[in-house]
PDB file of N, CA and C in Angstrom:
ATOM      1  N   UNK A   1      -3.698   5.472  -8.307  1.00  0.00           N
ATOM      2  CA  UNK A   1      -4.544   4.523  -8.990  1.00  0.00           C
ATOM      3  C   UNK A   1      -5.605   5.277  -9.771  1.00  0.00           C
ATOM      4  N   UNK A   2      -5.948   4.822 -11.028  1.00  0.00           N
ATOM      5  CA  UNK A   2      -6.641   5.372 -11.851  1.00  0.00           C
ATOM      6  C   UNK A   2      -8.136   4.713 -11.563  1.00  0.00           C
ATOM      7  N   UNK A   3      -9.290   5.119 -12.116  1.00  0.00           N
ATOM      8  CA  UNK A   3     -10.766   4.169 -12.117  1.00  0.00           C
ATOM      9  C   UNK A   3     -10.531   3.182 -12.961  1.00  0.00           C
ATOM     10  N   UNK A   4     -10.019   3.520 -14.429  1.00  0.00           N
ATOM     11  CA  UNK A   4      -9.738   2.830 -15.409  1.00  0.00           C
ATOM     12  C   UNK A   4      -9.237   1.461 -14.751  1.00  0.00           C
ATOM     13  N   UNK A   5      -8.319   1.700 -13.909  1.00  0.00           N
ATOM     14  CA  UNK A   5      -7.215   0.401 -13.446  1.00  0.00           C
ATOM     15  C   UNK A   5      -8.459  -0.694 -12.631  1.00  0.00           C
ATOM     16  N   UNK A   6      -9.465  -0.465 -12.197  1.00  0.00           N
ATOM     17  CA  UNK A   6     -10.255  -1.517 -11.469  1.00  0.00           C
ATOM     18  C   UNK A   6     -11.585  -1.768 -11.874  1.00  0.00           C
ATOM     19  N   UNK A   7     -11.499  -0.894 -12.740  1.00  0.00           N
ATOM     20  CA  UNK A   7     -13.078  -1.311 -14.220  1.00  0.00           C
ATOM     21  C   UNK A   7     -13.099  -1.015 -15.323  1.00  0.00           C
ATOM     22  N   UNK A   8     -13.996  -1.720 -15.808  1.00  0.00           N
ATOM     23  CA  UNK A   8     -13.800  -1.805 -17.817  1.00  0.00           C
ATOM     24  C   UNK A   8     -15.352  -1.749 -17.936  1.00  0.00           C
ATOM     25  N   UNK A   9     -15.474  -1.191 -19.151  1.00  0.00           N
ATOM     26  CA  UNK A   9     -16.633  -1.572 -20.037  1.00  0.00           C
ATOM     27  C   UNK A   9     -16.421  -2.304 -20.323  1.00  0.00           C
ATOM     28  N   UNK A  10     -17.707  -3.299 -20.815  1.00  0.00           N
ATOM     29  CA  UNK A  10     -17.825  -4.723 -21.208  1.00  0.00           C
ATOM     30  C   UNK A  10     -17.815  -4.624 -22.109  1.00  0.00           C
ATOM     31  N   UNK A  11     -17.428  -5.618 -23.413  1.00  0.00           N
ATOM     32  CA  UNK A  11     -17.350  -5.419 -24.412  1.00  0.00           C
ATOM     33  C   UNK A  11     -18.410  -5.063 -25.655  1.00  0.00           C
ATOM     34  N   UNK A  12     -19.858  -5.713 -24.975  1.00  0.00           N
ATOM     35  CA  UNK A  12     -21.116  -5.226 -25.774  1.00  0.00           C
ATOM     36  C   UNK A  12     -21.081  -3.149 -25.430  1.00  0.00           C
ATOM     37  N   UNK A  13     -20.740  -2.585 -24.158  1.00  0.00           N
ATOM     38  CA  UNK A  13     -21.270  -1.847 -23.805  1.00  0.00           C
ATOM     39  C   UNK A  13     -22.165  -1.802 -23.170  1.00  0.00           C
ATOM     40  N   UNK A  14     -22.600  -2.366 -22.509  1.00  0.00           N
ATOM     41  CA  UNK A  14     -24.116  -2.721 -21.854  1.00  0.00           C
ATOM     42  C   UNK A  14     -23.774  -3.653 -20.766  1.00  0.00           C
ATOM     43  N   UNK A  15     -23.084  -3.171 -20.174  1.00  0.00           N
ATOM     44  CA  UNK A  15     -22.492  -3.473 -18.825  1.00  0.00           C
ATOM     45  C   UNK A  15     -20.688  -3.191 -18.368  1.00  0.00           C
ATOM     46  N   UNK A  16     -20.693  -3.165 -17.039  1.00  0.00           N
ATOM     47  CA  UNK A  16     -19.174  -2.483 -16.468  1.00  0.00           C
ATOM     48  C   UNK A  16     -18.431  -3.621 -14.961  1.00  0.00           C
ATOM     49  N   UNK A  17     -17.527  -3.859 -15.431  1.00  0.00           N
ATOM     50  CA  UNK A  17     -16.813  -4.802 -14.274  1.00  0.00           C
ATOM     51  C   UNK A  17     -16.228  -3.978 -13.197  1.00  0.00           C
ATOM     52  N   UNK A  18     -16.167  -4.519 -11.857  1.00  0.00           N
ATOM     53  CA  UNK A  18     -14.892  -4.150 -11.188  1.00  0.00           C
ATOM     54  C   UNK A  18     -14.349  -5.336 -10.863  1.00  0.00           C
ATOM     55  N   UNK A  19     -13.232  -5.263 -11.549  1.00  0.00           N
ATOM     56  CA  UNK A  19     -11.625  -5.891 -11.237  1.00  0.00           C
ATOM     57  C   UNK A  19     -11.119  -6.585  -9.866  1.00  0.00           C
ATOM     58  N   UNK A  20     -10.889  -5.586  -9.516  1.00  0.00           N
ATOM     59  CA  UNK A  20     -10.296  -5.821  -8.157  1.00  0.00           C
ATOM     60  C   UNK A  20     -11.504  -4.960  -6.600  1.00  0.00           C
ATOM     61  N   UNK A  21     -12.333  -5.555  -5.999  1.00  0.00           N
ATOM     62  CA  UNK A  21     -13.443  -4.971  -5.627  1.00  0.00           C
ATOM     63  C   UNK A  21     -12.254  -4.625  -3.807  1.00  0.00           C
ATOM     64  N   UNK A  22     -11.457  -4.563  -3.541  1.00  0.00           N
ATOM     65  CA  UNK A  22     -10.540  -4.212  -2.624  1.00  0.00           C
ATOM     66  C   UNK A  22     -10.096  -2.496  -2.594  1.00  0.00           C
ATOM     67  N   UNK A  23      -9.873  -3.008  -4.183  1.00  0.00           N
ATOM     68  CA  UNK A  23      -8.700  -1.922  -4.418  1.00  0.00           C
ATOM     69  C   UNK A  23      -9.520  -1.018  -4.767  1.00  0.00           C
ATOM     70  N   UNK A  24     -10.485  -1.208  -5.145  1.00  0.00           N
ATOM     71  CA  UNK A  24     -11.544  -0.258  -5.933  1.00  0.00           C
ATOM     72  C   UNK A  24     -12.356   0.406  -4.935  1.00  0.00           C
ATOM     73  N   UNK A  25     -12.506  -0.343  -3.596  1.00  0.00           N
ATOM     74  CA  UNK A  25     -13.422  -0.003  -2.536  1.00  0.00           C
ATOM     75  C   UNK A  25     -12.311   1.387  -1.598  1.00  0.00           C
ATOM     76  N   UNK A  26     -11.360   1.003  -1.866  1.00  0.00           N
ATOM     77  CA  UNK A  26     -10.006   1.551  -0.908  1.00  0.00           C
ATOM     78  C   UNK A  26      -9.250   2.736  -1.864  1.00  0.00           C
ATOM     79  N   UNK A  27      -9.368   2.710  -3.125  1.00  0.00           N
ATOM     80  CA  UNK A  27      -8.929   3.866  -3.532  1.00  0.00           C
ATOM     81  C   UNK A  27      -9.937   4.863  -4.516  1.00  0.00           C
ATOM     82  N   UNK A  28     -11.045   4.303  -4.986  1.00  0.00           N
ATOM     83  CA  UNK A  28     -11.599   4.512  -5.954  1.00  0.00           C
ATOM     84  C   UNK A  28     -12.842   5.627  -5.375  1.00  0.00           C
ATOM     85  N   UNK A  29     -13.265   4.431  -4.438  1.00  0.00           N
ATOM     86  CA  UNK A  29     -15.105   4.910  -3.868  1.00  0.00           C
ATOM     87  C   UNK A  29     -14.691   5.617  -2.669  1.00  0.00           C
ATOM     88  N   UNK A  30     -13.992   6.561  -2.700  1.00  0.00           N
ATOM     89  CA  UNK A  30     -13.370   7.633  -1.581  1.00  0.00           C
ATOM     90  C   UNK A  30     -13.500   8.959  -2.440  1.00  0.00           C
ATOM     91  N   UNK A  31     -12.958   8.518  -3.834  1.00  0.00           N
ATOM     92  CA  UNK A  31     -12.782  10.098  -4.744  1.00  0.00           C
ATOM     93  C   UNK A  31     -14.278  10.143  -4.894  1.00  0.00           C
ATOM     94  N   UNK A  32     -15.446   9.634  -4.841  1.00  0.00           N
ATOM     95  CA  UNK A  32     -16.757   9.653  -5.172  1.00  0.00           C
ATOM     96  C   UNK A  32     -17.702   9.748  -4.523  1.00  0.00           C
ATOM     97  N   UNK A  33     -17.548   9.410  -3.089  1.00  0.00           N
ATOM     98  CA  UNK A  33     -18.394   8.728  -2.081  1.00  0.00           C
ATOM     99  C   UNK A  33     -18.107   9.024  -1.079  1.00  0.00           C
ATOM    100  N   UNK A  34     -18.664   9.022  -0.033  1.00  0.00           N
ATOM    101  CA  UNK A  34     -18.255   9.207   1.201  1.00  0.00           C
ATOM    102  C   UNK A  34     -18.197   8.293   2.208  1.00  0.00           C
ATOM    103  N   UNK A  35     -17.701   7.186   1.511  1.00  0.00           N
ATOM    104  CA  UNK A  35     -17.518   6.063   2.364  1.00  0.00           C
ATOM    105  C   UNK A  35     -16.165   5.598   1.143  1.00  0.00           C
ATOM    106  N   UNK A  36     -15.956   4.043   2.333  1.00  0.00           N
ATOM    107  CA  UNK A  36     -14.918   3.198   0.903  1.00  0.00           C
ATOM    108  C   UNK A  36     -15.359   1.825   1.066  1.00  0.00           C
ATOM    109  N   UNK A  37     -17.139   1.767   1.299  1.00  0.00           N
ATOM    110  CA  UNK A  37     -17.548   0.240   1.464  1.00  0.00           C
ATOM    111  C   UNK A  37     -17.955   0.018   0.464  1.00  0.00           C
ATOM    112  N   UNK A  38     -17.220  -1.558   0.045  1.00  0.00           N
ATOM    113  CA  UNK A  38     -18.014  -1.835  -1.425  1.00  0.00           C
ATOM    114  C   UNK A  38     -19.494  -2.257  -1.220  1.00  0.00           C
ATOM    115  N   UNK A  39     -19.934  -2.867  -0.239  1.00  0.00           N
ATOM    116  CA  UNK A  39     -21.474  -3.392   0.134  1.00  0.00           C
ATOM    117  C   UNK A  39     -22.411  -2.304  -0.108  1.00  0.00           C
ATOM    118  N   UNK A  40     -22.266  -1.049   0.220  1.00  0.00           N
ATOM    119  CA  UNK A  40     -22.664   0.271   0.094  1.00  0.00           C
ATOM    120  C   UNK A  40     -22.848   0.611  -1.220  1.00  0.00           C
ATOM    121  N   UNK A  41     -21.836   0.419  -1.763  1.00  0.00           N
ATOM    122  CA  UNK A  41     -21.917   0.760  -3.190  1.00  0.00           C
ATOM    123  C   UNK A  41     -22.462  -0.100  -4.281  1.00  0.00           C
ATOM    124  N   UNK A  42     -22.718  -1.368  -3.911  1.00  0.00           N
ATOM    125  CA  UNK A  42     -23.690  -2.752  -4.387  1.00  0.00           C
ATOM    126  C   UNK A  42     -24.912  -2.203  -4.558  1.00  0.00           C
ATOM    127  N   UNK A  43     -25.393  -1.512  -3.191  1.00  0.00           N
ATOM    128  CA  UNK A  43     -26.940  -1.252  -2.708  1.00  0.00           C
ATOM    129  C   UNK A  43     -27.108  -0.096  -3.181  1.00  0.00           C
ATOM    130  N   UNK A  44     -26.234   0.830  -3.670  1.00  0.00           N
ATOM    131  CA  UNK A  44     -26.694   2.446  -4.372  1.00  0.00           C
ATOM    132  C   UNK A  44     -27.301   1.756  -5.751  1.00  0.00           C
ATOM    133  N   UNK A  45     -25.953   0.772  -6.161  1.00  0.00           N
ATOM    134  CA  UNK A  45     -26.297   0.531  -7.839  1.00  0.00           C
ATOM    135  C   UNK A  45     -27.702   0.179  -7.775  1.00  0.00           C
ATOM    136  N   UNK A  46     -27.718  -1.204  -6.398  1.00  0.00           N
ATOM    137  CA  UNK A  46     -29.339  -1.458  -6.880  1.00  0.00           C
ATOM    138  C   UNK A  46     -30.582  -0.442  -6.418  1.00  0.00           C
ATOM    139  N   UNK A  47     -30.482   0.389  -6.147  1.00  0.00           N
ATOM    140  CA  UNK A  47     -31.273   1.388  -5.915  1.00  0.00           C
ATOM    141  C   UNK A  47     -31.781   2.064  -7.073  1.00  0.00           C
ATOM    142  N   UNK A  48     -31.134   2.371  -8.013  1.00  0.00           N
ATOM    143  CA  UNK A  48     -31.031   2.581  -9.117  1.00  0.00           C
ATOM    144  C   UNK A  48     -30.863   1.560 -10.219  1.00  0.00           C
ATOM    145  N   UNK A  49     -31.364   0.607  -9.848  1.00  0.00           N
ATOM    146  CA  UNK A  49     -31.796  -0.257 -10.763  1.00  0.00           C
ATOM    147  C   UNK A  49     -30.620  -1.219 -11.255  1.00  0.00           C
ATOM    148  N   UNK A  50     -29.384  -1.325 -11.204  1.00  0.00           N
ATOM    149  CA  UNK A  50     -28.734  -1.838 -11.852  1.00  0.00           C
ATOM    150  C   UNK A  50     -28.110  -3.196 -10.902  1.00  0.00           C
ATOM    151  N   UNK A  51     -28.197  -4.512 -11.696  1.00  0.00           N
ATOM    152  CA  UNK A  51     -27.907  -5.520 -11.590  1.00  0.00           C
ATOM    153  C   UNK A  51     -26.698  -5.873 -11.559  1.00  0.00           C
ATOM    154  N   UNK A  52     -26.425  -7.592 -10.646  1.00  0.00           N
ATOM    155  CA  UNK A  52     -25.424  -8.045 -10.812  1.00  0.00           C
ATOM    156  C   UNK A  52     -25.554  -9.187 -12.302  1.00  0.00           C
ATOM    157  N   UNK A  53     -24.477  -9.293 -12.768  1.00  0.00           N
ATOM    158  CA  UNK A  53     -24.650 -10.200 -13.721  1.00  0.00           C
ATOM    159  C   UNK A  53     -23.952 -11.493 -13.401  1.00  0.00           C
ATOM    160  N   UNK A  54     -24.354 -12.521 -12.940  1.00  0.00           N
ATOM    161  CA  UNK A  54     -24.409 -13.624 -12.897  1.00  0.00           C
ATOM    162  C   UNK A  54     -24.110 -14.724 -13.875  1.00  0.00           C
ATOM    163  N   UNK A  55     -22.858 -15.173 -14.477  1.00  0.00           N
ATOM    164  CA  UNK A  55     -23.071 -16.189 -15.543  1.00  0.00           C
ATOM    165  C   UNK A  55     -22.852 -17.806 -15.168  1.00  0.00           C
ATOM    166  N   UNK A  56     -23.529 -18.252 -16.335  1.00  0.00           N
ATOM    167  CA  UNK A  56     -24.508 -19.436 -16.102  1.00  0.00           C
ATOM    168  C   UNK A  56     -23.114 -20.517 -15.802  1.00  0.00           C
ATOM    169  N   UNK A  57     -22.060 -20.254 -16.146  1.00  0.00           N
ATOM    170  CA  UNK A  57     -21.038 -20.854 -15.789  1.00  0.00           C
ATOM    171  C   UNK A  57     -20.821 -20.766 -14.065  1.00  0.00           C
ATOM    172  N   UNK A  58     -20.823 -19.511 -13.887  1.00  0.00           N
ATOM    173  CA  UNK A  58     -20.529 -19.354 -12.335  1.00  0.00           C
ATOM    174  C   UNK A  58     -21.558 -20.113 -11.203  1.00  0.00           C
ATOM    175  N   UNK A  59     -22.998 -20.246 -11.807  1.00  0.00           N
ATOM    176  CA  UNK A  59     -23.917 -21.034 -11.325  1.00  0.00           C
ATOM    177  C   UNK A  59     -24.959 -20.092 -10.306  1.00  0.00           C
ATOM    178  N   UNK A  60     -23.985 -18.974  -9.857  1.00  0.00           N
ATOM    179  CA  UNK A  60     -24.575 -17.835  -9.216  1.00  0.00           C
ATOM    180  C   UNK A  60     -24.872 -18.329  -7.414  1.00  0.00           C
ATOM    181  N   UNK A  61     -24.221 -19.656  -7.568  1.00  0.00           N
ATOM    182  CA  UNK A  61     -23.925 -19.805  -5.677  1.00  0.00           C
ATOM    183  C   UNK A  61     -22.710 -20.186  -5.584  1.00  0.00           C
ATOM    184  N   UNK A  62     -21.826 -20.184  -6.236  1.00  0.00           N
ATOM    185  CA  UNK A  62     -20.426 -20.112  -6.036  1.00  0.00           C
ATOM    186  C   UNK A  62     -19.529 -19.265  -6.017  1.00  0.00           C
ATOM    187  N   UNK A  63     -18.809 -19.227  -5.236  1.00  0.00           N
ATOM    188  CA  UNK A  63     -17.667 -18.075  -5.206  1.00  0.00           C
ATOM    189  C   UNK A  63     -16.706 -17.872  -6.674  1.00  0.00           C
ATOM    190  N   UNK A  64     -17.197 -16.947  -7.191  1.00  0.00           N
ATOM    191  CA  UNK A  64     -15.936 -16.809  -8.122  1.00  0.00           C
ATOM    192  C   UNK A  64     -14.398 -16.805  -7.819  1.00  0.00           C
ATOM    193  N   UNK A  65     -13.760 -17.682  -8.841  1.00  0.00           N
ATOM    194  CA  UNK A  65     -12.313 -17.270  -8.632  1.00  0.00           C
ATOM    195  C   UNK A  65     -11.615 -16.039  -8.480  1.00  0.00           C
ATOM    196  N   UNK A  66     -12.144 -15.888  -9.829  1.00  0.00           N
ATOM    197  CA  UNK A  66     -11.656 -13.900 -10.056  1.00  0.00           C
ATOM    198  C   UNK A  66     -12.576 -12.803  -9.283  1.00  0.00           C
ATOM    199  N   UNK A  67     -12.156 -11.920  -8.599  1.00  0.00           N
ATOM    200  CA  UNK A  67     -12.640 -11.222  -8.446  1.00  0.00           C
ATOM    201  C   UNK A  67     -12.999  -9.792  -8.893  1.00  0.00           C
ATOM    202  N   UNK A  68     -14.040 -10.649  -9.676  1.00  0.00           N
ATOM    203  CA  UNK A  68     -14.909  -9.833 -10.735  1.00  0.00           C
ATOM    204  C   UNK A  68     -15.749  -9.709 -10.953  1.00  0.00           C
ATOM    205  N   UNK A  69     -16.198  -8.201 -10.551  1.00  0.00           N
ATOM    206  CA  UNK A  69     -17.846  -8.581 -10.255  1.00  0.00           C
ATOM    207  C   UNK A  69     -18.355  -7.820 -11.532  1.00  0.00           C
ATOM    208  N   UNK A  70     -19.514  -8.134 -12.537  1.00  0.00           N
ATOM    209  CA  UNK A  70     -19.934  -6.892 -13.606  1.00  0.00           C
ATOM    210  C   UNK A  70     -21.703  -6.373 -13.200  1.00  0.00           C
ATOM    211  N   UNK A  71     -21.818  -5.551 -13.327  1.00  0.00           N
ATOM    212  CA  UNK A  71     -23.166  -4.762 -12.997  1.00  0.00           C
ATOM    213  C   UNK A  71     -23.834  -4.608 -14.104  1.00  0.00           C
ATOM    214  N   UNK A  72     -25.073  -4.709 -14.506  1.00  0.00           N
ATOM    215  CA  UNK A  72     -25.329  -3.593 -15.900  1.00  0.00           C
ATOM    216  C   UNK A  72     -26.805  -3.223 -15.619  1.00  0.00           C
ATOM    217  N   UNK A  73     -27.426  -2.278 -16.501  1.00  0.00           N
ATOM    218  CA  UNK A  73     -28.740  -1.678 -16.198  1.00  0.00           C
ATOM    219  C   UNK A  73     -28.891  -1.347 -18.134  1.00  0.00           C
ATOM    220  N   UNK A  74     -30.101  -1.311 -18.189  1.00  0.00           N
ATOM    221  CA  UNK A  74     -31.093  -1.466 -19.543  1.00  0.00           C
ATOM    222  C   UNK A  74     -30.526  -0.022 -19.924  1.00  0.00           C
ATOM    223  N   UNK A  75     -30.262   0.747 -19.269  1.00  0.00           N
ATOM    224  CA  UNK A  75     -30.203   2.748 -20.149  1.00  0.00           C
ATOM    225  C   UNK A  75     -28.698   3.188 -19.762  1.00  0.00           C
ATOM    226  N   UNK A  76     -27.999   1.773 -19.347  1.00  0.00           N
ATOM    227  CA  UNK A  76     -26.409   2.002 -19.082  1.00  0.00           C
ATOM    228  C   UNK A  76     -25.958   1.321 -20.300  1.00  0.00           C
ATOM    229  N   UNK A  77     -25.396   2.034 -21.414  1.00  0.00           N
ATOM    230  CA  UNK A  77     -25.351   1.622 -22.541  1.00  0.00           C
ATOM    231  C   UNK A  77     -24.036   2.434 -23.269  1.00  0.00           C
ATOM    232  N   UNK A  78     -22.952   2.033 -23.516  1.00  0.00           N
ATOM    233  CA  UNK A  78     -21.338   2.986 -24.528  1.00  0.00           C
ATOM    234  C   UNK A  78     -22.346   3.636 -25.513  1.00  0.00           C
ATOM    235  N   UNK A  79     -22.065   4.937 -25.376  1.00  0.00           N
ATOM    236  CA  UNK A  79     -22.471   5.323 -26.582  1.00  0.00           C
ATOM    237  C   UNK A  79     -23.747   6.401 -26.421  1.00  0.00           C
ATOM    238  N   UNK A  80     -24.530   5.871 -25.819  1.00  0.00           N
ATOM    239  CA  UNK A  80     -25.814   6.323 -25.911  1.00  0.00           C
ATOM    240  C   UNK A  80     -26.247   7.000 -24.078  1.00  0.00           C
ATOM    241  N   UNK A  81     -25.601   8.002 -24.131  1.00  0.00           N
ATOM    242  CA  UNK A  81     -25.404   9.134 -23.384  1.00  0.00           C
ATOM    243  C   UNK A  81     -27.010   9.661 -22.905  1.00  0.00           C
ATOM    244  N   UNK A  82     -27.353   9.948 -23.999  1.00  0.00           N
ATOM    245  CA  UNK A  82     -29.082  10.251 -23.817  1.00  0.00           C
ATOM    246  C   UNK A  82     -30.379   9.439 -22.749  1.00  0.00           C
ATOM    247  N   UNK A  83     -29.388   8.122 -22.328  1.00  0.00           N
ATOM    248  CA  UNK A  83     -30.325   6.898 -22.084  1.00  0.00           C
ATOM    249  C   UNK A  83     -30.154   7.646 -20.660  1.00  0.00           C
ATOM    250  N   UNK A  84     -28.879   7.906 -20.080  1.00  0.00           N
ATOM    251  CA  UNK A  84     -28.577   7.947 -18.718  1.00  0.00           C
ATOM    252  C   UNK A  84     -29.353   8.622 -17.299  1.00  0.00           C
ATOM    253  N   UNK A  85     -30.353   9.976 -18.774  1.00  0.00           N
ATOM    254  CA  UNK A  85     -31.163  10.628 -17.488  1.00  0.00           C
ATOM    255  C   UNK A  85     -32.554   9.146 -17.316  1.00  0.00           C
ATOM    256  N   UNK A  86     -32.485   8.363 -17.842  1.00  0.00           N
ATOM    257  CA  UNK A  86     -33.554   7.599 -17.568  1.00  0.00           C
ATOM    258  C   UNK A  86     -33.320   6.565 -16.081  1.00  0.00           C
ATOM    259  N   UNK A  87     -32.045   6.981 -15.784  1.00  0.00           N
ATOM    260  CA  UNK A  87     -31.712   6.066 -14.744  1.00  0.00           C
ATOM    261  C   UNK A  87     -31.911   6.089 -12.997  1.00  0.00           C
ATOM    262  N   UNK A  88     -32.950   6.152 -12.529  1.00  0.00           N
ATOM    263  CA  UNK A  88     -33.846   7.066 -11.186  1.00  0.00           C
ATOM    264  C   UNK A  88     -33.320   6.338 -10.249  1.00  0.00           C
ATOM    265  N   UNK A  89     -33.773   6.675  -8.907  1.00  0.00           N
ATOM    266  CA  UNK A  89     -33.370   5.847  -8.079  1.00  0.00           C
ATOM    267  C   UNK A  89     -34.865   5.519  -7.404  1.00  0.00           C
ATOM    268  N   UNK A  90     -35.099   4.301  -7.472  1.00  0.00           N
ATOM    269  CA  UNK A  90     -36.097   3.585  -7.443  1.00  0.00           C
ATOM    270  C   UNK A  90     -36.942   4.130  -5.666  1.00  0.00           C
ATOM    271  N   UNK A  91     -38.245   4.331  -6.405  1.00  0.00           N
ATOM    272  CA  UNK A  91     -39.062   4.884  -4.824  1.00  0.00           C
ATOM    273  C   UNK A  91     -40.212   3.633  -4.552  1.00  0.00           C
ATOM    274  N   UNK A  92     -39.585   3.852  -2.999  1.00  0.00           N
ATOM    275  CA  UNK A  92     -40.435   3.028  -2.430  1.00  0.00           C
ATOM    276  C   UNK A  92     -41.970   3.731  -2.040  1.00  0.00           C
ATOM    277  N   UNK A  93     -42.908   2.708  -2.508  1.00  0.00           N
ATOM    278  CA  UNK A  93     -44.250   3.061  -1.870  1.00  0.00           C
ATOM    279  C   UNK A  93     -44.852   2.654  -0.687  1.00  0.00           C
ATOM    280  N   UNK A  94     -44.534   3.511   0.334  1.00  0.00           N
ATOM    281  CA  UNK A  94     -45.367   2.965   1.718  1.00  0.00           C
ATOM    282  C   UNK A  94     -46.635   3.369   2.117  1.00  0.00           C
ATOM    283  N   UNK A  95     -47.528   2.239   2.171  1.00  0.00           N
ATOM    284  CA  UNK A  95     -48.858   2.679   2.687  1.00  0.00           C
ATOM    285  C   UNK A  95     -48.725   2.392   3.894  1.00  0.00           C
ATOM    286  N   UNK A  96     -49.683   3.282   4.650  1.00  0.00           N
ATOM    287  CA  UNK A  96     -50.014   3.496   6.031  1.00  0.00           C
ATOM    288  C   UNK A  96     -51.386   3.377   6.334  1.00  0.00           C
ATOM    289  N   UNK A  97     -51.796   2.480   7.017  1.00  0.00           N
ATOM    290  CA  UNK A  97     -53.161   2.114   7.389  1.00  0.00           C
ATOM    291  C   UNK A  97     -53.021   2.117   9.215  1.00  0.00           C
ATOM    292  N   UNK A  98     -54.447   3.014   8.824  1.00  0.00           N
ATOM    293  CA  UNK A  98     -54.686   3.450   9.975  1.00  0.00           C
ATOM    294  C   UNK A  98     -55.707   2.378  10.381  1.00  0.00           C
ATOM    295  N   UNK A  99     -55.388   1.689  11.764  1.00  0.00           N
ATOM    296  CA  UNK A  99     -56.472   0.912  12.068  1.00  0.00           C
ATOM    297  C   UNK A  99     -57.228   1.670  13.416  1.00  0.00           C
ATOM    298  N   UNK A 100     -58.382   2.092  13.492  1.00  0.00           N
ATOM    299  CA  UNK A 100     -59.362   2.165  14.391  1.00  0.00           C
ATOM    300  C   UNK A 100     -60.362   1.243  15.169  1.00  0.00           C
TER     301      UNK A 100
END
C-alpha cells in the first residue's frame, strides 16, 4: 500500500484527507510512527495546530458516511514549502503557585 492510496491533497491545497482511516492507521502510520493508532495521530496533528474540517453539510455531530476525514492548518499549503517551518508544536504554559 502506497500513502498516496489513503490520502489526497485537497483540491485548494490547503488541506489533506484520509480515505480510508483503517487502512491508513494499519499500514501507513507504522512506516512513520511508532504506533498504528489513528486517535494518536488526530492528537499529534492537533498539537501542532492542525484542524479537523468539519462541513456544514455534515453538521459536525453526525457520523459521516464516508470515511473521510480532512485536516488542514494555515502554513499547510501545495506549493508553498517555505510556510512549513512555521508549523510548531504548540507549548503548554504551566504556572505553579506556591501557596504558603
Amino acid at each position: 500500500m502506497d500513502l498516496a492510496d489513503t490520502k489526497q491533497g485537497h483540491e485548494s491545497g490547503s488541506s489533506f484527507h484520509v480515505f480510508d482511516q483503517g487502512q491508513f492507521a494499519k499500514e501507513v502510520l507504522p512506516k512513520y510512527f511508532k504506533h498504528n493508532n489513528m486517535a494518536s495521530f488526530v492528537r499529534q496533528l492537533n498539537m501542532y495546530g492542525f484542524r479537523k474540517v468539519v462541513h456544514i453539510e455534515q453538521g459536525g455531530l453526525v457520523k459521516p458516511e464516508k470515511d473521510d476525514t480532512e485536516f488542514q492548518h494555515p502554513y499547510f499549503i501545495r506549493g508553498q514549502e517555505h510556510l512549513l517551518e512555521n508549523i510548531k508544536r504548540k507549548v503548554t504554559s504551566v504556572s505553579h503557585a506556591i501557596d504558603l
